[in-house]
PDB file of N, CA and C in Angstrom:
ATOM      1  N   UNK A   1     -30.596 -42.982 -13.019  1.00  0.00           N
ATOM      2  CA  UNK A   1     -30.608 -42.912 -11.564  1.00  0.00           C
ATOM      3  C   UNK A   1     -29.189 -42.664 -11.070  1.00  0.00           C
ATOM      4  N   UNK A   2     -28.974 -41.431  -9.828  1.00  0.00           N
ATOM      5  CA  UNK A   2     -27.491 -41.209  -9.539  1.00  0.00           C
ATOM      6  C   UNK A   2     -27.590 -42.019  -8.243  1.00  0.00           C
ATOM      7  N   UNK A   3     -26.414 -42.660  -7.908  1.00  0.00           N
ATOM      8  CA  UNK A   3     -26.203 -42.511  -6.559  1.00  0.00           C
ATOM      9  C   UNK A   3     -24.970 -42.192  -5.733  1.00  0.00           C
ATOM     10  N   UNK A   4     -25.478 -41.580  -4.596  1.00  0.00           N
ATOM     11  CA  UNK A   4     -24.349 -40.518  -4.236  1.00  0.00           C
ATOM     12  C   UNK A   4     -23.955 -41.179  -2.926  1.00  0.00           C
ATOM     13  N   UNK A   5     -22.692 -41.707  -3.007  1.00  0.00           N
ATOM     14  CA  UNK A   5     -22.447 -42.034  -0.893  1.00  0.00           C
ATOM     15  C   UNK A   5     -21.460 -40.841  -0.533  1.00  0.00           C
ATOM     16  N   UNK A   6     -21.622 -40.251   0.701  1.00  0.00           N
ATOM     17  CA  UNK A   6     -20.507 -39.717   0.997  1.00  0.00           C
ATOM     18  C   UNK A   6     -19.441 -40.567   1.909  1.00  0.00           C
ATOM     19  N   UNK A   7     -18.321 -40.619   2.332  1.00  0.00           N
ATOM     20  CA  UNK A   7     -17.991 -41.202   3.005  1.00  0.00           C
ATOM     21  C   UNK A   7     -16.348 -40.517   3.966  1.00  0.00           C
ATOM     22  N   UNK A   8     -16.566 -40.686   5.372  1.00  0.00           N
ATOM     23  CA  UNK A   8     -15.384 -40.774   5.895  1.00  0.00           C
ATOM     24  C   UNK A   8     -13.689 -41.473   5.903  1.00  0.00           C
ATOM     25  N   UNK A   9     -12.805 -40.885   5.430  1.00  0.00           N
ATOM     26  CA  UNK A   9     -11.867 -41.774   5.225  1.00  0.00           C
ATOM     27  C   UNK A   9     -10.589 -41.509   6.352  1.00  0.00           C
ATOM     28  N   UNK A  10     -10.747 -41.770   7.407  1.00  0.00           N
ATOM     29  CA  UNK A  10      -9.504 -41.432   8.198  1.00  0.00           C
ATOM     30  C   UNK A  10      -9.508 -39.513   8.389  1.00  0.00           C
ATOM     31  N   UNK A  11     -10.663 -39.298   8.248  1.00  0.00           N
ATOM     32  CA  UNK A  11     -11.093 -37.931   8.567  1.00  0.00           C
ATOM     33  C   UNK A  11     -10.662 -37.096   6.939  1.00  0.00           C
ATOM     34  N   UNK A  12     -11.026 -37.829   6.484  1.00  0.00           N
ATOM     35  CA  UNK A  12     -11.172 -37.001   4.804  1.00  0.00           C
ATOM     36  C   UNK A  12     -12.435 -37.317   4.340  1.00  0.00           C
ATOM     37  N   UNK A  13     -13.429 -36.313   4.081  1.00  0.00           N
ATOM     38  CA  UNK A  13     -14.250 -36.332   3.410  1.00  0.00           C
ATOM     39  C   UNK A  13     -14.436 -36.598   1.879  1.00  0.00           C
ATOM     40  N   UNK A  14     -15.197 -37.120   1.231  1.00  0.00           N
ATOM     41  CA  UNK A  14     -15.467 -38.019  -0.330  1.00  0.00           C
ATOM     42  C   UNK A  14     -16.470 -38.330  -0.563  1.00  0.00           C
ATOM     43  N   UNK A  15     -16.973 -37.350  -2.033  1.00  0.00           N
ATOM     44  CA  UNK A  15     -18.101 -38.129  -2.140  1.00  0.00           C
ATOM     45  C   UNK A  15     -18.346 -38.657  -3.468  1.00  0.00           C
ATOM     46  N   UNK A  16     -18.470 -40.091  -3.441  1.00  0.00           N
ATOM     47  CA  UNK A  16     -18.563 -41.046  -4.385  1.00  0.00           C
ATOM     48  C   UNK A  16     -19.744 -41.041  -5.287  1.00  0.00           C
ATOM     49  N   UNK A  17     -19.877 -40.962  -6.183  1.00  0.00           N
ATOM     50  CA  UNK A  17     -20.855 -40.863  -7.118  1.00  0.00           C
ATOM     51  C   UNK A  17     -21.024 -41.879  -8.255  1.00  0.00           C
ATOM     52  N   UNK A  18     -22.019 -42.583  -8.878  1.00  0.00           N
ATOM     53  CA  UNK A  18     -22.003 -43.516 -10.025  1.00  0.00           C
ATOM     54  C   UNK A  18     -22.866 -42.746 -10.815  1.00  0.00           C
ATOM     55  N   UNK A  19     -23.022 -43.154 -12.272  1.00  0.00           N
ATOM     56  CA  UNK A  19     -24.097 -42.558 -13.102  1.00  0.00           C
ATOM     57  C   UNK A  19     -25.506 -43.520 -13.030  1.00  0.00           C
ATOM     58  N   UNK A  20     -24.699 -44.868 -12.714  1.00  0.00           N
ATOM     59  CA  UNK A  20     -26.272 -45.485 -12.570  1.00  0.00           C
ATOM     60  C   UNK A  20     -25.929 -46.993 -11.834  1.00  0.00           C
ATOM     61  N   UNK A  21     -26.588 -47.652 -11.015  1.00  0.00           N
ATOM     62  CA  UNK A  21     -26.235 -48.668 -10.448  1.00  0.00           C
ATOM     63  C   UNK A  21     -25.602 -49.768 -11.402  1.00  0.00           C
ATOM     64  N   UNK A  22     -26.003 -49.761 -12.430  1.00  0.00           N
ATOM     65  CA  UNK A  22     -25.077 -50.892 -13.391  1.00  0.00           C
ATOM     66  C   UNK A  22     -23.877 -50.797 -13.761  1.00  0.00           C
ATOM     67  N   UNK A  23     -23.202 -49.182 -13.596  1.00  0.00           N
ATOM     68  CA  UNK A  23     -22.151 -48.799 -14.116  1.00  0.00           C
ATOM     69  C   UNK A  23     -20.866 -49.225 -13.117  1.00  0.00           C
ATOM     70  N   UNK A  24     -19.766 -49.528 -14.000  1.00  0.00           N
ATOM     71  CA  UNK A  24     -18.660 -49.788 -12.834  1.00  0.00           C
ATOM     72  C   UNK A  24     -17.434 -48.658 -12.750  1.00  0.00           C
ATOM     73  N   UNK A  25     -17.716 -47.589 -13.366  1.00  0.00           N
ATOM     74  CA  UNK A  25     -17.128 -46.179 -12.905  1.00  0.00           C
ATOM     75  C   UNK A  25     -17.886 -45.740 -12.257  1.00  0.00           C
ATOM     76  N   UNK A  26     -16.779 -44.801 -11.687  1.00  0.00           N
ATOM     77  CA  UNK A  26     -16.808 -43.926 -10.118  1.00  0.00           C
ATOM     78  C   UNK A  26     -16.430 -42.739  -9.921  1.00  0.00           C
ATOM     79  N   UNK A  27     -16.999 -41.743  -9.501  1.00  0.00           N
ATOM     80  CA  UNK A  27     -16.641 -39.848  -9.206  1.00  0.00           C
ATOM     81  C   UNK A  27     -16.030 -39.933  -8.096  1.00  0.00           C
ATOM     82  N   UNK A  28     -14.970 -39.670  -7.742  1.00  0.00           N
ATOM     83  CA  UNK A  28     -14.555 -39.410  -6.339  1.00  0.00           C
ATOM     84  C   UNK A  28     -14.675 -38.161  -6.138  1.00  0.00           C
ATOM     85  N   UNK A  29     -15.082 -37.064  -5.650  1.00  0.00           N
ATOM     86  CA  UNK A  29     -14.690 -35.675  -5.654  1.00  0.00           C
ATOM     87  C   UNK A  29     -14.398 -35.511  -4.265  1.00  0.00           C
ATOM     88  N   UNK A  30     -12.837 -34.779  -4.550  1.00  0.00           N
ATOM     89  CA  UNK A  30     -12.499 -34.336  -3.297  1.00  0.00           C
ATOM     90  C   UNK A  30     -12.367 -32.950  -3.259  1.00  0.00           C
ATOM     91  N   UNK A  31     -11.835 -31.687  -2.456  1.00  0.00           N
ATOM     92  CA  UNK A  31     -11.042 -30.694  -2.742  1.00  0.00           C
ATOM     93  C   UNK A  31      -9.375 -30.572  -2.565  1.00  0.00           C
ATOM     94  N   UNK A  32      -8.997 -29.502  -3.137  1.00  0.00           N
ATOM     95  CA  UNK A  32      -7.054 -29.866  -3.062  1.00  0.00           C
ATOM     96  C   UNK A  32      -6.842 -30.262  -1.438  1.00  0.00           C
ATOM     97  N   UNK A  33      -7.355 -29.517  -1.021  1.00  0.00           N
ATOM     98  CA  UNK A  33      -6.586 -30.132   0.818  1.00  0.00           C
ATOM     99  C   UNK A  33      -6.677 -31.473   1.093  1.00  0.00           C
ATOM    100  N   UNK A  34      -7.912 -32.000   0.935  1.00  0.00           N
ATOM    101  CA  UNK A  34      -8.119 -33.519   1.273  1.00  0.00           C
ATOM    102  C   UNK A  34      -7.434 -34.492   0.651  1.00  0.00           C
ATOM    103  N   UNK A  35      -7.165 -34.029  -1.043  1.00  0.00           N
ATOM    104  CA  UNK A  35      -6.910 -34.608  -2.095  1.00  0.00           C
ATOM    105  C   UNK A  35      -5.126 -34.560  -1.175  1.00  0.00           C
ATOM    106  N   UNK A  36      -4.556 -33.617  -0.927  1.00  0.00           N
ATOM    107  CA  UNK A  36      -3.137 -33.841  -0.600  1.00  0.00           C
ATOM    108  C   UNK A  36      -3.003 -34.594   0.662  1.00  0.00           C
ATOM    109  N   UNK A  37      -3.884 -34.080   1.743  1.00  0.00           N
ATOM    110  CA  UNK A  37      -3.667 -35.842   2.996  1.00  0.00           C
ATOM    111  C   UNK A  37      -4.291 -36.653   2.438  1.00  0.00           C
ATOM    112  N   UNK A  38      -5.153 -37.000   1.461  1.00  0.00           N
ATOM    113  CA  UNK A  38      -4.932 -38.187   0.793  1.00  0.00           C
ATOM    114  C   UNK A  38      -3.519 -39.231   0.570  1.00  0.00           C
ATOM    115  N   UNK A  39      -3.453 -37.918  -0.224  1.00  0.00           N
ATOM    116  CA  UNK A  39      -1.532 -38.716  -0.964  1.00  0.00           C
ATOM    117  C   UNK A  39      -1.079 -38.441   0.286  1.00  0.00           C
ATOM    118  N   UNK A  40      -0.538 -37.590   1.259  1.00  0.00           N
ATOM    119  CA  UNK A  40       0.179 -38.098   2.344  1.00  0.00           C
ATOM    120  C   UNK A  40      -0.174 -39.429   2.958  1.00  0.00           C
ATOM    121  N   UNK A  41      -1.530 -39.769   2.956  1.00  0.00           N
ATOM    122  CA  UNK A  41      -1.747 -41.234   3.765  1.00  0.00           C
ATOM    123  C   UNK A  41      -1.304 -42.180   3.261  1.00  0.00           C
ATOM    124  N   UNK A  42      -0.893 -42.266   1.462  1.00  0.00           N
ATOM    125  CA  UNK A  42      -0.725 -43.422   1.153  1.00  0.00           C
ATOM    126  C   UNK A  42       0.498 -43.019   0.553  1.00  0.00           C
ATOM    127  N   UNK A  43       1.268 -42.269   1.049  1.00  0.00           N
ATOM    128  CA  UNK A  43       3.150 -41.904   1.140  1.00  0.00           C
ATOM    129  C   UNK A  43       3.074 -41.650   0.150  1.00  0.00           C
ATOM    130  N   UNK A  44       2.629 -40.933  -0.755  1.00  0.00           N
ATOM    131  CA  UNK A  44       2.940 -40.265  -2.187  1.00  0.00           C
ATOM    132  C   UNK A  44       4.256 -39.010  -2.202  1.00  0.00           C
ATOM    133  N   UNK A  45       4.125 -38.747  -0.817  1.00  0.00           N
ATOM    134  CA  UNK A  45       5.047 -37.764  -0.410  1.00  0.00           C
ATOM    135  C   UNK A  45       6.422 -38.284   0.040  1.00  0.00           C
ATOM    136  N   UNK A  46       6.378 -39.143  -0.163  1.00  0.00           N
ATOM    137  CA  UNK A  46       7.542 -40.048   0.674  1.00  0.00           C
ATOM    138  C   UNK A  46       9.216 -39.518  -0.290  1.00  0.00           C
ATOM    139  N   UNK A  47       9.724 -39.452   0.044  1.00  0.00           N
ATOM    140  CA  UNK A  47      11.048 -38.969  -0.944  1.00  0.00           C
ATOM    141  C   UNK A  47      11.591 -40.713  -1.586  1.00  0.00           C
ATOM    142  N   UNK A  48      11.382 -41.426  -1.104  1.00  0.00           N
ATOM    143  CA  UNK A  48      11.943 -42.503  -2.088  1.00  0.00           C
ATOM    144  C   UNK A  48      10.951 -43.134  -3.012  1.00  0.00           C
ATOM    145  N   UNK A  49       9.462 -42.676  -2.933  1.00  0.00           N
ATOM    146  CA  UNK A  49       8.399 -42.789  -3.769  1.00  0.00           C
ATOM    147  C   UNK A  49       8.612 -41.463  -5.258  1.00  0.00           C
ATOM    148  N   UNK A  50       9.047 -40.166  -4.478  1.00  0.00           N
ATOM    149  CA  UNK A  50       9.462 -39.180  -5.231  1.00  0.00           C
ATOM    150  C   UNK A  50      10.342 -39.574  -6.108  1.00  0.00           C
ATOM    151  N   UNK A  51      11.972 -40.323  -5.533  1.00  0.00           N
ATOM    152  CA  UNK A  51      13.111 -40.741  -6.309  1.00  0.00           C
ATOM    153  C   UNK A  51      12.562 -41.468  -7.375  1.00  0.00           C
ATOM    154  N   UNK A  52      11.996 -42.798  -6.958  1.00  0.00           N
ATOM    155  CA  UNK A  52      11.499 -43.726  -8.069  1.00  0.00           C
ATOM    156  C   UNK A  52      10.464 -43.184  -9.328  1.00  0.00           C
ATOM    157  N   UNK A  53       9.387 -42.106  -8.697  1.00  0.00           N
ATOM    158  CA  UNK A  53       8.838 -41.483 -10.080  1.00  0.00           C
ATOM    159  C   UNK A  53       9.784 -40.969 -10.729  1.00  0.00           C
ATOM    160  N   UNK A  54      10.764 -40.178 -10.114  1.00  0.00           N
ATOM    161  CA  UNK A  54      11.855 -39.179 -11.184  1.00  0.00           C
ATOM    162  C   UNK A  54      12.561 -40.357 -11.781  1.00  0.00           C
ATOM    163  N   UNK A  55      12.808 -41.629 -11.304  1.00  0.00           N
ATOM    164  CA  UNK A  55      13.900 -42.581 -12.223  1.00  0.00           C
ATOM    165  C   UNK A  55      12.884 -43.003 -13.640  1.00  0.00           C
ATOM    166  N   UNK A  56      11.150 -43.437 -13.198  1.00  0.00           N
ATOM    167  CA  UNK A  56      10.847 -43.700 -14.258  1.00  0.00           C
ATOM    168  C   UNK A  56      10.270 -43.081 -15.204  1.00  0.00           C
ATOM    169  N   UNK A  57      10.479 -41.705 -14.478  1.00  0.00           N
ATOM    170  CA  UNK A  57      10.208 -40.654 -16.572  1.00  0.00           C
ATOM    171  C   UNK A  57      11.555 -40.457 -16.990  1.00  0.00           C
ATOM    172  N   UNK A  58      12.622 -40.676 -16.428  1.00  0.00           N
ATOM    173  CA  UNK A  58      13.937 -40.715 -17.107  1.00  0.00           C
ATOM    174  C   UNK A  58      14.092 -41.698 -17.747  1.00  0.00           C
ATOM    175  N   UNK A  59      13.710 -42.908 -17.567  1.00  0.00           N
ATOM    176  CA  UNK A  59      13.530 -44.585 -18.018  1.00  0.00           C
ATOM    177  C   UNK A  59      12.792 -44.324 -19.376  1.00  0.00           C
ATOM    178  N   UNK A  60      11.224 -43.095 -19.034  1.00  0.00           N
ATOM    179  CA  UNK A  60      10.569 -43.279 -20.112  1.00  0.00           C
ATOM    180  C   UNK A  60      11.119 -42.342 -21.403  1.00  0.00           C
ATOM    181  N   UNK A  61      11.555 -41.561 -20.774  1.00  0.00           N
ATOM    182  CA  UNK A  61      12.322 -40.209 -21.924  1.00  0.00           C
ATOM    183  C   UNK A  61      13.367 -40.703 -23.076  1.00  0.00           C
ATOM    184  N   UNK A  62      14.002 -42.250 -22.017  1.00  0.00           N
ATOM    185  CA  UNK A  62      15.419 -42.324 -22.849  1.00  0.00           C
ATOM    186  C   UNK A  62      14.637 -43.711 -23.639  1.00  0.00           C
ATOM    187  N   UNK A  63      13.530 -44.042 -23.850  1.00  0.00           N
ATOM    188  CA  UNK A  63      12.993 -44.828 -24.778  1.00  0.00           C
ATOM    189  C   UNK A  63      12.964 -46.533 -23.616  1.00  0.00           C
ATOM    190  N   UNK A  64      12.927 -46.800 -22.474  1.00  0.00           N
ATOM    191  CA  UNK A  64      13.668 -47.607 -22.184  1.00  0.00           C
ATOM    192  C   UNK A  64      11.960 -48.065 -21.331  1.00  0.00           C
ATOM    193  N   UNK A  65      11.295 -47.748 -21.610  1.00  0.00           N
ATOM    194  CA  UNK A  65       9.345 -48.349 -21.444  1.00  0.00           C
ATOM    195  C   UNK A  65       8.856 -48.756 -23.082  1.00  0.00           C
ATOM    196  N   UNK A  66       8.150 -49.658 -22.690  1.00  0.00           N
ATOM    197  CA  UNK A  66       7.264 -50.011 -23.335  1.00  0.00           C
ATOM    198  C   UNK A  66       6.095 -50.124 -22.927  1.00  0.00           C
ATOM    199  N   UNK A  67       4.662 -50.268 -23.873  1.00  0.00           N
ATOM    200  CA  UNK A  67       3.369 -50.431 -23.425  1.00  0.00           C
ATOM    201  C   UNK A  67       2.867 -52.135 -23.082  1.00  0.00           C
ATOM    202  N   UNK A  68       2.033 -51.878 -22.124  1.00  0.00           N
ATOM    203  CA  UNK A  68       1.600 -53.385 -21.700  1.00  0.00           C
ATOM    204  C   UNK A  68      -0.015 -53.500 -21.999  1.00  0.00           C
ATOM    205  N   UNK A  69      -0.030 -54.753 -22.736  1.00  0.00           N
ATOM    206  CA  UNK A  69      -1.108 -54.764 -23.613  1.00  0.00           C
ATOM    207  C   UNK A  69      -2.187 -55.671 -23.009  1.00  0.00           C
ATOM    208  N   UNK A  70      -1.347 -57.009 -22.501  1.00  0.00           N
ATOM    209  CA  UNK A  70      -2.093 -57.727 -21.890  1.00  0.00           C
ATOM    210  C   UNK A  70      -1.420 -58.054 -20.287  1.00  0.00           C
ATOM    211  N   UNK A  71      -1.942 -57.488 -18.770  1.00  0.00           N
ATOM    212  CA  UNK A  71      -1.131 -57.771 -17.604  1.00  0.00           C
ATOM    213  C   UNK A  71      -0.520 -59.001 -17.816  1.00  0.00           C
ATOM    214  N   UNK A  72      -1.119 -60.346 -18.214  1.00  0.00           N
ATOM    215  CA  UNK A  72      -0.963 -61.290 -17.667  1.00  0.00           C
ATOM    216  C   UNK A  72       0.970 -61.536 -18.717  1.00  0.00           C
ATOM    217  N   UNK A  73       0.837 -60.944 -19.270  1.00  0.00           N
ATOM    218  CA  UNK A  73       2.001 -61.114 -19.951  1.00  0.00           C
ATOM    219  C   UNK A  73       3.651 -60.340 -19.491  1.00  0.00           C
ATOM    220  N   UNK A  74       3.117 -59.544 -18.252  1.00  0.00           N
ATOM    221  CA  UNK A  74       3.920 -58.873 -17.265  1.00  0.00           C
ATOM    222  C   UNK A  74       5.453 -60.113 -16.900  1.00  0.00           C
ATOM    223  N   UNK A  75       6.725 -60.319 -16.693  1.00  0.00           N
ATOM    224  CA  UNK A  75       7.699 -61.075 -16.263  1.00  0.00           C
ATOM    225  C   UNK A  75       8.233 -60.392 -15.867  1.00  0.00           C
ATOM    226  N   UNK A  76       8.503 -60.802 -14.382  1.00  0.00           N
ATOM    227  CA  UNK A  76      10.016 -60.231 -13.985  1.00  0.00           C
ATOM    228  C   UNK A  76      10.859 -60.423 -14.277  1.00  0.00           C
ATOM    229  N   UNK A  77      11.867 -59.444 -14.577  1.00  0.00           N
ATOM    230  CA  UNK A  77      13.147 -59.104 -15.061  1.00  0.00           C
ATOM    231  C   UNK A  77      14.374 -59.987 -14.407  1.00  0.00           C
TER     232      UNK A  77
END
């Protein structure tokens, strides 16, 4: 059984899809336009959101990430 919601988001269209009511994945399908005022709504575009991605693939390039296995084991630095 599919079920399909569509839904309004701040005037972006989405439509949500499951494969079956028990399942806890989700289809979002958008198209590129919506998909980009998407990320504008939630500042993906922001230049100090930009800075900080470019610091942490430089972080990840120079070996200086590691993988996190279990959250709860997360500490601040």
């Amino acid at each position: 059984m599919k079920a399909c919601y569509t839904v309004d988001m701040n005037r972006i269209a989405a439509t949500i899809r499951s494969k079956n009511s028990k399942s806890h994945k989700l289809v979002l399908e958008l198209d590129a336009d919506r998909l980009e005022r998407l990320a504008a709504s939630f500042g993906l575009f922001n230049p100090e959101f930009l800075a900080s991605v470019t610091r942490a693939e430089a972080d990840y390039h120079a070996g200086r990430s590691h993988r996190v296995h279990m959250p709860s084991k997360i500490r601040a630095a």
